[in-house]
PDB file of N, CA and C in Angstrom:
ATOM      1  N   UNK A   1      86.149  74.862 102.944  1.00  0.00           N
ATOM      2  CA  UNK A   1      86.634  75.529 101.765  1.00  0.00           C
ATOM      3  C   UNK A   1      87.993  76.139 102.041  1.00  0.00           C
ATOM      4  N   UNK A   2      89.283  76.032 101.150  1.00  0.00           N
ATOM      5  CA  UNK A   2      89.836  76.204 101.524  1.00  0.00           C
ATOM      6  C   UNK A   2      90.435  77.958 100.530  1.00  0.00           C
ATOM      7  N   UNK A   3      91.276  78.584 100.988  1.00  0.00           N
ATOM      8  CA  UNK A   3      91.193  79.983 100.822  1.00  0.00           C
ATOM      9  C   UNK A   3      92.046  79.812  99.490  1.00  0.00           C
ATOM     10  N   UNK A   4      91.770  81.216  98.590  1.00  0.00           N
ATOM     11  CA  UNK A   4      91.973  81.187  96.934  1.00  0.00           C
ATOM     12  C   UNK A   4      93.691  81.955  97.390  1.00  0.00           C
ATOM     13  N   UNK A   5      94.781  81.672  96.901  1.00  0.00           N
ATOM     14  CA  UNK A   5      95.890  81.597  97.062  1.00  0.00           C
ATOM     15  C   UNK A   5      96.130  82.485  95.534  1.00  0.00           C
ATOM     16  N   UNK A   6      95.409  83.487  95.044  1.00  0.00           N
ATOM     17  CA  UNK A   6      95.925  84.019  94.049  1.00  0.00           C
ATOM     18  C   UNK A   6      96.302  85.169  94.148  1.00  0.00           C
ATOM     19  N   UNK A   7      97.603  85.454  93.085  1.00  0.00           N
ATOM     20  CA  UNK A   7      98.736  86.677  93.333  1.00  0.00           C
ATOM     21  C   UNK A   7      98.402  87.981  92.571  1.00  0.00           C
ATOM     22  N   UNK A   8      97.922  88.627  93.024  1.00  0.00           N
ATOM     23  CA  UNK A   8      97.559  89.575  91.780  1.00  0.00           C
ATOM     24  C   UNK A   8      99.335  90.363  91.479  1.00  0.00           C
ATOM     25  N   UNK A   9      99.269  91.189  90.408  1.00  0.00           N
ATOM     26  CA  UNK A   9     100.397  91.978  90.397  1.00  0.00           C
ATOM     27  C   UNK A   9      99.920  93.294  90.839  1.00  0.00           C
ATOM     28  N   UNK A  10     101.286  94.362  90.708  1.00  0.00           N
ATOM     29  CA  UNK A  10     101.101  95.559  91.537  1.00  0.00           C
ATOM     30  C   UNK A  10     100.027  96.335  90.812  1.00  0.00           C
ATOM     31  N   UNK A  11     100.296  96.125  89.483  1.00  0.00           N
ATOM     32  CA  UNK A  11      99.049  97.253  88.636  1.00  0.00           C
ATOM     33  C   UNK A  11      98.092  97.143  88.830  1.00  0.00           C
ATOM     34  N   UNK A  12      97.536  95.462  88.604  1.00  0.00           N
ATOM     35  CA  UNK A  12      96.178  95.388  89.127  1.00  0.00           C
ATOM     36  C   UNK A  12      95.970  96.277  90.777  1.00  0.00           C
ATOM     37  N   UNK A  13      96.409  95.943  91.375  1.00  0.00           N
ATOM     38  CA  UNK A  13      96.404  96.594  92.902  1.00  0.00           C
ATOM     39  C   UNK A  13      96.569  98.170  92.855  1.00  0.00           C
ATOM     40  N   UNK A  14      97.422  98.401  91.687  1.00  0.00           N
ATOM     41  CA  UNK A  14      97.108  99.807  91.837  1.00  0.00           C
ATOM     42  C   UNK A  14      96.050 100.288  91.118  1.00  0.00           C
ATOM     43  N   UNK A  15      95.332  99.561  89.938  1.00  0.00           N
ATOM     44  CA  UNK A  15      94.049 100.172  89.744  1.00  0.00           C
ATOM     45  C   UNK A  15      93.089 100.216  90.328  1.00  0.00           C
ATOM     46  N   UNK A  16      93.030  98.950  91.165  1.00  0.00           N
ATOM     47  CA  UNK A  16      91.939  99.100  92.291  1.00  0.00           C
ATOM     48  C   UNK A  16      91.847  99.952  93.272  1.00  0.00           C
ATOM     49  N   UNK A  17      93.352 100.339  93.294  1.00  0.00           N
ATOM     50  CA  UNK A  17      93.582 101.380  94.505  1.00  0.00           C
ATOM     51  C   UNK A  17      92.938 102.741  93.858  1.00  0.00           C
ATOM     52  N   UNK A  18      93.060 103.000  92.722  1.00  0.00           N
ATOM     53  CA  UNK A  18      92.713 104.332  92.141  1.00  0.00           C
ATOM     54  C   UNK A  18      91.315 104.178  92.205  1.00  0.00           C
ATOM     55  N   UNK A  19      90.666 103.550  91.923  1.00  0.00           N
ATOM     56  CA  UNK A  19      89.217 103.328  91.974  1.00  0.00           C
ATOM     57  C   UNK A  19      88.441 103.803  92.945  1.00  0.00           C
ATOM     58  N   UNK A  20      88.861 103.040  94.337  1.00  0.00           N
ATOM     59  CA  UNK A  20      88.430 103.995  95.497  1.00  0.00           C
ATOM     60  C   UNK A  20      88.915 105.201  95.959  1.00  0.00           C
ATOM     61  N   UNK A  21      90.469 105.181  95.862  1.00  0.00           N
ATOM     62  CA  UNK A  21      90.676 106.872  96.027  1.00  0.00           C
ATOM     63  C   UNK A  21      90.543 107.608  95.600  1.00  0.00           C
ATOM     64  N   UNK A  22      90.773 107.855  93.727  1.00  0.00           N
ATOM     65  CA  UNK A  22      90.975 108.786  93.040  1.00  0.00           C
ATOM     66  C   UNK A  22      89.439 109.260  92.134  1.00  0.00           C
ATOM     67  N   UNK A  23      89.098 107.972  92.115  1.00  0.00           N
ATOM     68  CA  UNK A  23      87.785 108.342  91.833  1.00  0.00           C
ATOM     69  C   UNK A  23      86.115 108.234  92.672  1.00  0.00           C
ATOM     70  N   UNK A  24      86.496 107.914  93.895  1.00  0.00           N
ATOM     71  CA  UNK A  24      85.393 107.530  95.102  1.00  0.00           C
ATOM     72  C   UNK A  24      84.537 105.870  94.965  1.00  0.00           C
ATOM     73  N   UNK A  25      85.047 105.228  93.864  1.00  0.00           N
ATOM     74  CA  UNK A  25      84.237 103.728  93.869  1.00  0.00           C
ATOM     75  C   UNK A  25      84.453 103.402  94.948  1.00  0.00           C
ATOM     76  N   UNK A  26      83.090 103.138  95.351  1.00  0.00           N
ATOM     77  CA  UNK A  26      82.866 102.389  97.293  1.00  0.00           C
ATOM     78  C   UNK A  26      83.721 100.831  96.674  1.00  0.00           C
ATOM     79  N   UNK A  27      84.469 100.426  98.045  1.00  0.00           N
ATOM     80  CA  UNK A  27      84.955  99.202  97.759  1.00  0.00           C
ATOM     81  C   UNK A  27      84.329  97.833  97.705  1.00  0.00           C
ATOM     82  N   UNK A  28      82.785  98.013  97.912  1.00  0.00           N
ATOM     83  CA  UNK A  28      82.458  96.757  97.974  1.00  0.00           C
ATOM     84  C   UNK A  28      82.033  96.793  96.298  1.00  0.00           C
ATOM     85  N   UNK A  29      81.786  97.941  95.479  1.00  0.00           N
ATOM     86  CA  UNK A  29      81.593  97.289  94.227  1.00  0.00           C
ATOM     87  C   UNK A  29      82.975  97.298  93.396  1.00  0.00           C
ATOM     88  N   UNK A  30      83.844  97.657  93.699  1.00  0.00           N
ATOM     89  CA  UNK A  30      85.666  97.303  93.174  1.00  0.00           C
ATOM     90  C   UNK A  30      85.811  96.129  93.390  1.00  0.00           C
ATOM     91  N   UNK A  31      85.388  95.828  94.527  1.00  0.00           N
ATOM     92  CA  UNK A  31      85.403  94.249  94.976  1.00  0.00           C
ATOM     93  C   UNK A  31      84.949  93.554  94.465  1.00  0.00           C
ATOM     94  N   UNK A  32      83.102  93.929  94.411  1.00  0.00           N
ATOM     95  CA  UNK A  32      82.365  93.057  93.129  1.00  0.00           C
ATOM     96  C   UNK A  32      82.569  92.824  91.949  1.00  0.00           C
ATOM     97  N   UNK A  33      82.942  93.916  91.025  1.00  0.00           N
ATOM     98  CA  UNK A  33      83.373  93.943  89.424  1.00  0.00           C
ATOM     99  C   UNK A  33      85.157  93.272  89.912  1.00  0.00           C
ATOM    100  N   UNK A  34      85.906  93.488  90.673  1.00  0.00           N
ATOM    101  CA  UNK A  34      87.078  92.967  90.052  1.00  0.00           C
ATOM    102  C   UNK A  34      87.157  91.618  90.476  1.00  0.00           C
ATOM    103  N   UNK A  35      85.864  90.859  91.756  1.00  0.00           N
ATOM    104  CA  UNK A  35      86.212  89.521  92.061  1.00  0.00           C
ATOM    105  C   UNK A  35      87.324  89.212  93.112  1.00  0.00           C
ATOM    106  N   UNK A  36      87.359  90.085  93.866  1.00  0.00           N
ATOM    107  CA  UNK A  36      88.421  90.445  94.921  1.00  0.00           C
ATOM    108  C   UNK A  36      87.827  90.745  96.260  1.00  0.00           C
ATOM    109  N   UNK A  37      88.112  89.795  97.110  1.00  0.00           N
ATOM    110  CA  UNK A  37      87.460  90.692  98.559  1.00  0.00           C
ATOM    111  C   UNK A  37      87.430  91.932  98.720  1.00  0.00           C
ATOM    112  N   UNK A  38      86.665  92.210 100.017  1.00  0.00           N
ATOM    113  CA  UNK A  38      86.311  93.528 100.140  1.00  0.00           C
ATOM    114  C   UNK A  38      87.966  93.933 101.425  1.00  0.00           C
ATOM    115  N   UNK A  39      88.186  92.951 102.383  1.00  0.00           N
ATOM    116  CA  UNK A  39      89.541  93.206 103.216  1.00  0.00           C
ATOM    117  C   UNK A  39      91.069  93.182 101.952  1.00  0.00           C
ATOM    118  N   UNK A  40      90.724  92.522 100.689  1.00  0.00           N
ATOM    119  CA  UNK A  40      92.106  92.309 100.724  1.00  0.00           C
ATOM    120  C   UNK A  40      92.318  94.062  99.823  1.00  0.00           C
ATOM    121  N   UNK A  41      91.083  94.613  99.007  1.00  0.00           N
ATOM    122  CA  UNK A  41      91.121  95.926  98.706  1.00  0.00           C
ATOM    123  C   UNK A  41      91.085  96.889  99.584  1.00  0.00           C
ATOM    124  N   UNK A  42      90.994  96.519 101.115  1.00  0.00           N
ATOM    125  CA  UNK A  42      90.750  97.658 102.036  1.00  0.00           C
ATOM    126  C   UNK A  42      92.519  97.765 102.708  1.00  0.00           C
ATOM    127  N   UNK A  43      93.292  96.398 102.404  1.00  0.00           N
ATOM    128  CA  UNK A  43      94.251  96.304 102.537  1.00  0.00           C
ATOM    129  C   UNK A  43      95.025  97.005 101.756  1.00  0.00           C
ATOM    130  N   UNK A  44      95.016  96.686 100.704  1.00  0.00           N
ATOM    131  CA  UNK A  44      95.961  97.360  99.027  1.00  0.00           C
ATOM    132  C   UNK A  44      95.816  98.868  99.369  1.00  0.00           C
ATOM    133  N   UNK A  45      94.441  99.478 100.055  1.00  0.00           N
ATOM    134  CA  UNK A  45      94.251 100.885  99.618  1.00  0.00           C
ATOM    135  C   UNK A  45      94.916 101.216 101.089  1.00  0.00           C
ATOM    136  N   UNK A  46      94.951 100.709 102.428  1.00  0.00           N
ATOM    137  CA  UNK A  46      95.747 101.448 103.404  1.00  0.00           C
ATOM    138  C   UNK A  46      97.177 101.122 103.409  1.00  0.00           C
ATOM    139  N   UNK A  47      97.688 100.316 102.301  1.00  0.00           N
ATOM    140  CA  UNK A  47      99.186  99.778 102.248  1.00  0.00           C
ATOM    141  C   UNK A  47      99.564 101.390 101.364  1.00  0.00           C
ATOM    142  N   UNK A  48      98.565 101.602 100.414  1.00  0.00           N
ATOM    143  CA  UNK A  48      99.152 102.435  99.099  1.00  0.00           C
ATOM    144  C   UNK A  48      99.288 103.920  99.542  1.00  0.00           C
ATOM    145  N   UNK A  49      98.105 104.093 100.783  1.00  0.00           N
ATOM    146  CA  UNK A  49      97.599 105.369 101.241  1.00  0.00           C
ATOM    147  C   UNK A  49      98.029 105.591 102.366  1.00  0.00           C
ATOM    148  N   UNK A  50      98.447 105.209 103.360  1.00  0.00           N
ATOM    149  CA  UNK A  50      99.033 105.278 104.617  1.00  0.00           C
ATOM    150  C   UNK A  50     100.463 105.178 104.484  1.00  0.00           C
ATOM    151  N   UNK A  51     100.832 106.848 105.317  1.00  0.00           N
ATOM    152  CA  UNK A  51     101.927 106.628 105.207  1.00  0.00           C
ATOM    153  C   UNK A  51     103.205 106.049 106.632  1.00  0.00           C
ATOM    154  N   UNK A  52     104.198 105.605 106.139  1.00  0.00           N
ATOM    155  CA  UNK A  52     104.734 104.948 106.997  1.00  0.00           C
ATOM    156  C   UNK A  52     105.543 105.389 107.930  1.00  0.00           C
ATOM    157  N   UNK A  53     106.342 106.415 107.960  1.00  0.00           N
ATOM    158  CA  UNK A  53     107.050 107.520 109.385  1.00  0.00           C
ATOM    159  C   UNK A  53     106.074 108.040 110.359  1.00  0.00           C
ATOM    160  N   UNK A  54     106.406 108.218 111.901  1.00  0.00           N
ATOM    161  CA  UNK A  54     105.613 108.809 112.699  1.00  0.00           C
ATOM    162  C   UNK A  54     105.504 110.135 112.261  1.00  0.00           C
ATOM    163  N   UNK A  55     106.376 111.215 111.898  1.00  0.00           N
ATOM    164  CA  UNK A  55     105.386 112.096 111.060  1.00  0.00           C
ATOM    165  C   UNK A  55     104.686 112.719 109.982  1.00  0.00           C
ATOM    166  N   UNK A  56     104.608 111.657 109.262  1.00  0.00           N
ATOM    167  CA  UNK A  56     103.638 111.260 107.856  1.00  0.00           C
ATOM    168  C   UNK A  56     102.433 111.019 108.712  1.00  0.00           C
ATOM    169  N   UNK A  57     102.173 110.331 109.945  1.00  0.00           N
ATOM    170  CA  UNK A  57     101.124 109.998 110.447  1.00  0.00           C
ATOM    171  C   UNK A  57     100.681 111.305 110.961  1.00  0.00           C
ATOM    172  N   UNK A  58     101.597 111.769 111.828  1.00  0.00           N
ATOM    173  CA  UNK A  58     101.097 112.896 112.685  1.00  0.00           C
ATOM    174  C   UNK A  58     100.183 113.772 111.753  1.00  0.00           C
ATOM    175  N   UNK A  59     101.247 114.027 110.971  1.00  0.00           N
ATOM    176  CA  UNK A  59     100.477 115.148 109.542  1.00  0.00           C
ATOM    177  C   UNK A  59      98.854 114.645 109.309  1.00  0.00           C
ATOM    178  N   UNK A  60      99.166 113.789 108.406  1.00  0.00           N
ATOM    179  CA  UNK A  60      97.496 112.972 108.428  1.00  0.00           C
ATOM    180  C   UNK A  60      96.651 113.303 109.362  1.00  0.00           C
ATOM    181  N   UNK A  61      96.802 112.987 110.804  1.00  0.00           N
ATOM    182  CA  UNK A  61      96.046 113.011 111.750  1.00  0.00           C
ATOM    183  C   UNK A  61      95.873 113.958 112.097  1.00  0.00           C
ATOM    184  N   UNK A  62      96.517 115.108 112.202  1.00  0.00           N
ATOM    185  CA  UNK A  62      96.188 116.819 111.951  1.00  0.00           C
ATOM    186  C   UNK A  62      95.091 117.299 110.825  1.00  0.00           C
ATOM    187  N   UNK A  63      95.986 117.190 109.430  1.00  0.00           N
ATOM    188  CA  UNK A  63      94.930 117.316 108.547  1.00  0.00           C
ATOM    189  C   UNK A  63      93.539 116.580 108.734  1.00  0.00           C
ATOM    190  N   UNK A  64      93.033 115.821 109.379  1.00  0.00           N
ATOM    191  CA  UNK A  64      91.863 115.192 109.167  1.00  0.00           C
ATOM    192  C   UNK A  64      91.359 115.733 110.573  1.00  0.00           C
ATOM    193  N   UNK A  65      91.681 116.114 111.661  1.00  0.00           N
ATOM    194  CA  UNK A  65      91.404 117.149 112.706  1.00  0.00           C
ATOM    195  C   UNK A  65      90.866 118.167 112.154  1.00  0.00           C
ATOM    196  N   UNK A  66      92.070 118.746 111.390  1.00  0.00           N
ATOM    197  CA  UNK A  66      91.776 120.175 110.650  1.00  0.00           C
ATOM    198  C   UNK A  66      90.654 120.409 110.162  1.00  0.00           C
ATOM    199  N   UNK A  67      90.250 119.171 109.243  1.00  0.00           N
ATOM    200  CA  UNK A  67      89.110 118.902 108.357  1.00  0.00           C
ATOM    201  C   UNK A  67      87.915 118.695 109.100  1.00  0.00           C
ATOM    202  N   UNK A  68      87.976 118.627 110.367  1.00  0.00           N
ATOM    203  CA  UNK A  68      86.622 117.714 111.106  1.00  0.00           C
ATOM    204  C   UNK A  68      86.243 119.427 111.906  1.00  0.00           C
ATOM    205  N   UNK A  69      87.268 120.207 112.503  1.00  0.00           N
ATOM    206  CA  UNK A  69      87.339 121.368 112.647  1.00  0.00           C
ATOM    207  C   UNK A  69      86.824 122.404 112.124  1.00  0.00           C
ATOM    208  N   UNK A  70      87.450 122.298 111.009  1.00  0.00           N
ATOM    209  CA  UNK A  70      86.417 123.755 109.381  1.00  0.00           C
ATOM    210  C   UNK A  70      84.897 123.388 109.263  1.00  0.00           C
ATOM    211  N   UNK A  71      84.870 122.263 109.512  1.00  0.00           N
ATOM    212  CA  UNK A  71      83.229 121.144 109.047  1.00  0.00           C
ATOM    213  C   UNK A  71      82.389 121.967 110.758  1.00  0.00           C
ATOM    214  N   UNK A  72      82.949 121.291 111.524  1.00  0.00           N
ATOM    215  CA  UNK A  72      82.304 122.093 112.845  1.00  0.00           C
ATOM    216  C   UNK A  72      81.884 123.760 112.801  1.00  0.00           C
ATOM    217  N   UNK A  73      83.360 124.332 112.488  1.00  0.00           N
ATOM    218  CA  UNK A  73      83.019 125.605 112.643  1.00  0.00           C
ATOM    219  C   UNK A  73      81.867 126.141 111.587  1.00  0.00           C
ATOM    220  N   UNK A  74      82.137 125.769 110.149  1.00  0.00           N
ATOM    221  CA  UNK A  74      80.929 125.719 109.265  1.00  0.00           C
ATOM    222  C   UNK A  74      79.618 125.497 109.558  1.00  0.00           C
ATOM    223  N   UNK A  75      79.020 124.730 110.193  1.00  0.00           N
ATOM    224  CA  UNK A  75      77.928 124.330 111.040  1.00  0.00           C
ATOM    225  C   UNK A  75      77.595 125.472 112.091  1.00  0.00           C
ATOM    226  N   UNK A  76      78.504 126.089 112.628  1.00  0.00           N
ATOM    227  CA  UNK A  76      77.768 126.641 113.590  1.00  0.00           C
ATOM    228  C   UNK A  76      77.690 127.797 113.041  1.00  0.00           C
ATOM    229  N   UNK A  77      78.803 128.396 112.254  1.00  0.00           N
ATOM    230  CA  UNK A  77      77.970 129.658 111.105  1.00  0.00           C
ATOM    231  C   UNK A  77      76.967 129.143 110.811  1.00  0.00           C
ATOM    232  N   UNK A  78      76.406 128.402 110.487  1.00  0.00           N
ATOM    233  CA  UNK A  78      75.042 128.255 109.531  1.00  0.00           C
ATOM    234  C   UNK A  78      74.377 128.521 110.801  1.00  0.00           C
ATOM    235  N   UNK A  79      74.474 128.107 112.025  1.00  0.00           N
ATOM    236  CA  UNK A  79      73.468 128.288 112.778  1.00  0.00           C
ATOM    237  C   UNK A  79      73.321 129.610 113.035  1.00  0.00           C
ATOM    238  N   UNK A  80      74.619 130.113 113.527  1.00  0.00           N
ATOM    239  CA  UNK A  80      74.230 131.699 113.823  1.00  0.00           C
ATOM    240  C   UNK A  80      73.598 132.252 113.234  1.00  0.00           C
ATOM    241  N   UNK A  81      74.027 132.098 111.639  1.00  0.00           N
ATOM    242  CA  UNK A  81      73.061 133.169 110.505  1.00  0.00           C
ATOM    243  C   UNK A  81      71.607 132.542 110.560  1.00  0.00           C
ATOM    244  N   UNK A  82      71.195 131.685 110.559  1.00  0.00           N
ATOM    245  CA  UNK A  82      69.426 130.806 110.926  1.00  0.00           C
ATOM    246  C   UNK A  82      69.292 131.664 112.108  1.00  0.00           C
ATOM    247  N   UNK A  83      70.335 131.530 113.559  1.00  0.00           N
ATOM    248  CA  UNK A  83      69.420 131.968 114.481  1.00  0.00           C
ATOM    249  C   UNK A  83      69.024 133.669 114.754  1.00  0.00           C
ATOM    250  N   UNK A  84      70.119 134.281 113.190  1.00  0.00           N
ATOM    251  CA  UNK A  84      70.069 135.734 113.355  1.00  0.00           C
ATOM    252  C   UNK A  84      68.860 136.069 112.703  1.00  0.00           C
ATOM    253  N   UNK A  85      68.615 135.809 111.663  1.00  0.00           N
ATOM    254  CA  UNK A  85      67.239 135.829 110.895  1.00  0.00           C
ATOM    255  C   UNK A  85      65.842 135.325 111.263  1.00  0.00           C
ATOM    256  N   UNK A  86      65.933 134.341 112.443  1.00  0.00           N
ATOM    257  CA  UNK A  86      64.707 134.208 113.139  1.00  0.00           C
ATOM    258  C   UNK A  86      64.322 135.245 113.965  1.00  0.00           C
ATOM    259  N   UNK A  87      65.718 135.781 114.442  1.00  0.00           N
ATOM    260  CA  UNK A  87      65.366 136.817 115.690  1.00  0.00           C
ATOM    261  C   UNK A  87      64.961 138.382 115.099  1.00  0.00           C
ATOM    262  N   UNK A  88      65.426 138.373 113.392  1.00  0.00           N
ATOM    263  CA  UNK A  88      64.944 139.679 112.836  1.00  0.00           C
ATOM    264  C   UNK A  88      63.352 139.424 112.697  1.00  0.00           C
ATOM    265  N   UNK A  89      63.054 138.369 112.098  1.00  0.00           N
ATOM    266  CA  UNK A  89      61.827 137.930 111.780  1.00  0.00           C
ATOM    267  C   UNK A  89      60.948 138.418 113.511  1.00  0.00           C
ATOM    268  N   UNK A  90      61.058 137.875 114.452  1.00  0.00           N
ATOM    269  CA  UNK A  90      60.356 137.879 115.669  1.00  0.00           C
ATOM    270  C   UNK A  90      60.520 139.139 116.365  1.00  0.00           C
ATOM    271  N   UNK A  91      61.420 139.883 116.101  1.00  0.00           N
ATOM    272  CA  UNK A  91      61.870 141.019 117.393  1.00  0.00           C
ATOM    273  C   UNK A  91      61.948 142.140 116.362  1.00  0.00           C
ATOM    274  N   UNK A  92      60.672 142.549 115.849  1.00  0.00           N
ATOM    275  CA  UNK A  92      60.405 143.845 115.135  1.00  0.00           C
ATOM    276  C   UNK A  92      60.348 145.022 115.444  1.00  0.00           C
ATOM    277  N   UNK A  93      61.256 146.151 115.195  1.00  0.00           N
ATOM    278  CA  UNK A  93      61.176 147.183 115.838  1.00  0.00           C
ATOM    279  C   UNK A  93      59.787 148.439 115.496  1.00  0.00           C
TER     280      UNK A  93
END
């Protein structure tokens, strides 16, 4: 079989792009309803979304540190406050 050689234009590509970013459609059903692979939309969306200077990247890669960071520290508040309230519960004066 030989591969489908068709051109989409930019709009189409940019609605698909909005689809998964702007509104969270997972790409395999953008893919399904628009009839479009699932690489060539994973393509369109890191061409549209990635940016291209080393520090456009850097930034990114901070912010998503940052983000993985607040998520951690969040977690372990939750634990402290769980493990403070077990220990009121058990260690009664």
């Amino acid at each position: 079989m030989g591969k489908n050689n068709i051109r989409y234009d930019d709009e189409f590509k940019s609605g698909a792009v909005k689809m998964v970013v702007e509104k969270g459609v997972p790409v395999s059903k953008v893919a399904k309803d628009l009839g479009v692979s699932e690489p060539a939309i994973r393509r369109w969306v890191n061409n549209k979304t990635l940016p291209k200077d080393a520090a456009a990247k850097k930034l990114l890669e901070l912010e998503a540190e940052n983000k993985k960071l607040r998520k951690e520290l969040s977690d372990a508040n939750d634990t402290v406050n769980i493990l403070k309230k077990s220990v009121a519960i058990f260690v009664k004066p």
